[in-house]
C-alpha atoms as a PDB file:
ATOM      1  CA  UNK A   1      99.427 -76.572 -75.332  1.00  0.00           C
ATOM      2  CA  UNK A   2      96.779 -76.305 -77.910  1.00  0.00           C
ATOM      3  CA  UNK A   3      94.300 -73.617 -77.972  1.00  0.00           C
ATOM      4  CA  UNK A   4      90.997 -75.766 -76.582  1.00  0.00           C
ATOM      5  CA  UNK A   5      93.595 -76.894 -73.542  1.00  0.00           C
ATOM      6  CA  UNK A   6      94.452 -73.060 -72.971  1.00  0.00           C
ATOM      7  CA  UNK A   7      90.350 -71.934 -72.921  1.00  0.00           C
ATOM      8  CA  UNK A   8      90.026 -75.096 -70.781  1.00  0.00           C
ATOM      9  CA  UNK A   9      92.469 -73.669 -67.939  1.00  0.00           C
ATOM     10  CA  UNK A  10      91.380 -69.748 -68.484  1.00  0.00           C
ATOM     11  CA  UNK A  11      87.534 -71.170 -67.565  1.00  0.00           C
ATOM     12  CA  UNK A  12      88.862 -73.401 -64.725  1.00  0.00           C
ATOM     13  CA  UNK A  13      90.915 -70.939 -63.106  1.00  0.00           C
ATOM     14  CA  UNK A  14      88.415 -67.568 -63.637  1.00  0.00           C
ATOM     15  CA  UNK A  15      85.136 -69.021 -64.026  1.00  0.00           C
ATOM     16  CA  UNK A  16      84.773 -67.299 -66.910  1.00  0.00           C
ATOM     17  CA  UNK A  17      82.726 -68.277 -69.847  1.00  0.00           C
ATOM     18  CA  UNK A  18      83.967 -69.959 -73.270  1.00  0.00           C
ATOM     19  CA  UNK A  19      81.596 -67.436 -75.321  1.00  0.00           C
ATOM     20  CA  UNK A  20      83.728 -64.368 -72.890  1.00  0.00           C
ATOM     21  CA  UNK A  21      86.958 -65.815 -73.623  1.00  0.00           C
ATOM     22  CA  UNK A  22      86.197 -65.475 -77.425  1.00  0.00           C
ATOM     23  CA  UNK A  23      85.285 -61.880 -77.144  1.00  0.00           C
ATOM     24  CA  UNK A  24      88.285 -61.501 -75.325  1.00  0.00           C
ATOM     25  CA  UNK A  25      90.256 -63.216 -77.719  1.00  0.00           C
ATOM     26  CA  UNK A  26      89.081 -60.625 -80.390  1.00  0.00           C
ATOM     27  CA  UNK A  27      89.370 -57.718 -78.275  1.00  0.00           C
ATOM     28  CA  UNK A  28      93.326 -58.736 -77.524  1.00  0.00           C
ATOM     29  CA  UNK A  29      93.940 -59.104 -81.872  1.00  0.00           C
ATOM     30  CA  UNK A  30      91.964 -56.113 -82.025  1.00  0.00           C
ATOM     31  CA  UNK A  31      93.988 -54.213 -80.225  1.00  0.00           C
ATOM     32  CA  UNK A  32      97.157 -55.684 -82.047  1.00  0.00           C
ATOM     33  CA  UNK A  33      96.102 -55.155 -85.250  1.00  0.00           C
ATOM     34  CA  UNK A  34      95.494 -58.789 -85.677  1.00  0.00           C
ATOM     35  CA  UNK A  35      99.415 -59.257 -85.804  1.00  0.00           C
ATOM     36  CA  UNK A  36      99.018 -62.447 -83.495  1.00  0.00           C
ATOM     37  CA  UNK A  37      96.816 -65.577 -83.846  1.00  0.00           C
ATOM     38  CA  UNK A  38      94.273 -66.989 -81.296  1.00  0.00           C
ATOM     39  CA  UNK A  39      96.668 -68.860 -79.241  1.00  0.00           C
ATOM     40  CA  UNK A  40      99.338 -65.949 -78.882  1.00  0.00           C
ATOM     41  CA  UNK A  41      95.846 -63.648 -77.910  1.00  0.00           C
ATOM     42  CA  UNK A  42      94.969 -66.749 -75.406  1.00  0.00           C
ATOM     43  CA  UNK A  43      98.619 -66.832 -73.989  1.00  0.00           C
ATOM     44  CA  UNK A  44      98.640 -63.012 -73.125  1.00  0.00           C
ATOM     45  CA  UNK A  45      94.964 -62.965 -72.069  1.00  0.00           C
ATOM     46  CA  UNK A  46      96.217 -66.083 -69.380  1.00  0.00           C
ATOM     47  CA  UNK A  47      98.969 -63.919 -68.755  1.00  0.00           C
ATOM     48  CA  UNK A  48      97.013 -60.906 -67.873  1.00  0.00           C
ATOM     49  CA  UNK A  49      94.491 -63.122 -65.600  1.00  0.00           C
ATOM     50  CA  UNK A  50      97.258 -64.677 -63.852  1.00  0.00           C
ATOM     51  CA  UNK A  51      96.230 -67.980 -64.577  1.00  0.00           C
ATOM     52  CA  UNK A  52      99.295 -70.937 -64.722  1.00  0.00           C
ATOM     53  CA  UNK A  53      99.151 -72.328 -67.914  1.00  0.00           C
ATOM     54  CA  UNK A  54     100.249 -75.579 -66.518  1.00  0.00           C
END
């Protein structure tokens, strides 16, 4: 699953907004020293909504 297609599921299944997820992307590689890309920091945001990445 590419990056777009994982923002596309996070804002169907929260609601949330892309501009949100993107700050939230940065917070997450932040917080791991930026030892992950954008679509590992997607996958573990997902993760930590509880949103199916399917």
């Amino acid at each position: 699953m590419s990056r777009e297609d994982l923002i596309k599921v996070i804002i169907k299944h929260t609601g949330l907004s892309r501009e949100e997820i993107n700050q939230m992307i940065e917070c997450k590689k932040k917080k791991l020293k930026h030892l992950v890309n954008d679509k590992i920091a997607l996958i573990l945001i997902a993760k930590n909504l509880c949103v199916d990445k399917r």
